[in-house]
Protein backbone atom coordinates (compact mmCIF):
# COMPACT_ATOMS: atom_id res chain seq x y z
CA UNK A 1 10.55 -0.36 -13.26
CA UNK A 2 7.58 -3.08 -13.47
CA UNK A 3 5.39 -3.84 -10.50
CA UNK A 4 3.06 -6.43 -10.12
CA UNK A 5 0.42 -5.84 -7.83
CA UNK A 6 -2.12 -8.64 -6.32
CA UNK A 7 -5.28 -7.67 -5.34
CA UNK A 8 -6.95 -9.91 -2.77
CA UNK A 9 -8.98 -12.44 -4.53
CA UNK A 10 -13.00 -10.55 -4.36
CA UNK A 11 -11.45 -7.38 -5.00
CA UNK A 12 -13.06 -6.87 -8.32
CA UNK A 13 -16.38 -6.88 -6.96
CA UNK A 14 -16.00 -5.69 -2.98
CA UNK A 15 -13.91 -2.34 -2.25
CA UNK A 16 -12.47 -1.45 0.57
CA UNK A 17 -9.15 0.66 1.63
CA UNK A 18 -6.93 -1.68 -0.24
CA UNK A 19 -8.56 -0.62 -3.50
CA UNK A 20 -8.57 3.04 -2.64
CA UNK A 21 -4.76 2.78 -2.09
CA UNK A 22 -4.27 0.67 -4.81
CA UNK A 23 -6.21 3.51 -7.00
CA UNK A 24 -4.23 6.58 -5.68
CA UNK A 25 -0.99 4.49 -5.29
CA UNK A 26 -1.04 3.51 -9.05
CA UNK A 27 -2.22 7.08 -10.04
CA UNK A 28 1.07 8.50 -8.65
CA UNK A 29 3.42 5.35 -9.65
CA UNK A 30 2.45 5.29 -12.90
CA UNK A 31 2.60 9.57 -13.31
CA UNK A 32 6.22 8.78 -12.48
CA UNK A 33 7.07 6.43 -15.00
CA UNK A 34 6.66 3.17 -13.01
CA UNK A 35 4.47 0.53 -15.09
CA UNK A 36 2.11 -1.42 -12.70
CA UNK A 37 -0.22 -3.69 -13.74
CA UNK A 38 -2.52 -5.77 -11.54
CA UNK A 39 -2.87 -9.34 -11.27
CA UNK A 40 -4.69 -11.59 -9.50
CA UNK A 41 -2.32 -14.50 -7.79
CA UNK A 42 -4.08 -17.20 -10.17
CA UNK A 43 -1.99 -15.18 -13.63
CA UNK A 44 1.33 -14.69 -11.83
CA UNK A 45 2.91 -17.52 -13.83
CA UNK A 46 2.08 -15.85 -16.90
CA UNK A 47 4.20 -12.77 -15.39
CA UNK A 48 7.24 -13.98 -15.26
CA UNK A 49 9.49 -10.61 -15.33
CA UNK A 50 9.09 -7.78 -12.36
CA UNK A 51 10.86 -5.89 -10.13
CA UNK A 52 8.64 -6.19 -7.39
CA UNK A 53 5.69 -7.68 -6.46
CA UNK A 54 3.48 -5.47 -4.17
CA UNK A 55 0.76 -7.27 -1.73
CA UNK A 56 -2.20 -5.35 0.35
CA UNK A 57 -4.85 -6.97 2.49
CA UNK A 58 -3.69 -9.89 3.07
CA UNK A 59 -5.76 -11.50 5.43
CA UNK A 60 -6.52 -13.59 2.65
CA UNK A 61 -4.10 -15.81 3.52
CA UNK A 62 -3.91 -18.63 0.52
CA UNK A 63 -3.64 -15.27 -1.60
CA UNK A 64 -0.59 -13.76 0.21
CA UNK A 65 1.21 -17.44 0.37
CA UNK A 66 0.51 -17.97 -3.03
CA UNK A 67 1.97 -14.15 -4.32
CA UNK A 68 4.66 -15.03 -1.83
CA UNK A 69 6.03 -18.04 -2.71
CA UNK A 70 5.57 -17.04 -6.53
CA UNK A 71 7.88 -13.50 -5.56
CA UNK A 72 10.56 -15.54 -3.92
CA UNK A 73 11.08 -18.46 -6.23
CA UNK A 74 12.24 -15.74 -8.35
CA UNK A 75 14.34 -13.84 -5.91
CA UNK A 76 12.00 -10.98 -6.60
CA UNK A 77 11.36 -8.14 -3.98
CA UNK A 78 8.33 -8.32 -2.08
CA UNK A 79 6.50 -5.48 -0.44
CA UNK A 80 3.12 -5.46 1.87
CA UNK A 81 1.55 -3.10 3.07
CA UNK A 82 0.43 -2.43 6.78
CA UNK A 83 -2.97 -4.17 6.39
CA UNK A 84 -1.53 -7.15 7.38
CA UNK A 85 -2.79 -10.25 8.91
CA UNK A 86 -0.71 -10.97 12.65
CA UNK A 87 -0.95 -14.76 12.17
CA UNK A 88 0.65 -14.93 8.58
CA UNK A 89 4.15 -16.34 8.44
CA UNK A 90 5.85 -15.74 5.23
């Protein structure tokens, strides 16, 4: 199984939660034969086979539309996790 995660877009250089669960989360997937690899929403197109796409903190909103939209032109699964933004309609 592939999943492509998408870090919020100034994850690289400010950490929160989301990249502590994206650290142990990816520690355990991949010890159980799941291949993750994280992308930021501006390389999606040059993914263009996954399973799922996987989405946290995304109160980044052009970030999460963007992953979004990408996931269902492609009829691919999406999952988010609970650090969600109320406002965001997907």
């Amino acid at each position: 199984m592939r999943i492509l995660y998408v870090p919020r877009a100034d994850a690289s250089h400010i950490f929160g939660g989301d990249t502590v669960l994206y650290g142990q989360l990816s520690r355990a997937l991949i010890a159980s034969g799941v291949e993750l690899i994280c992308v930021p929403v501006d390389e999606l197109e040059e993914h263009n086979v996954a399973d799922s796409l996987f989405l946290t903190q995304i109160y980044q909103i052009d970030t999460a539309e963007k992953a979004a939209g990408w996931a269902k032109q492609r009829n691919i699964p999406l999952f988010i996790s609970p650090l969600f933004e109320e406002g965001l309609r997907l």
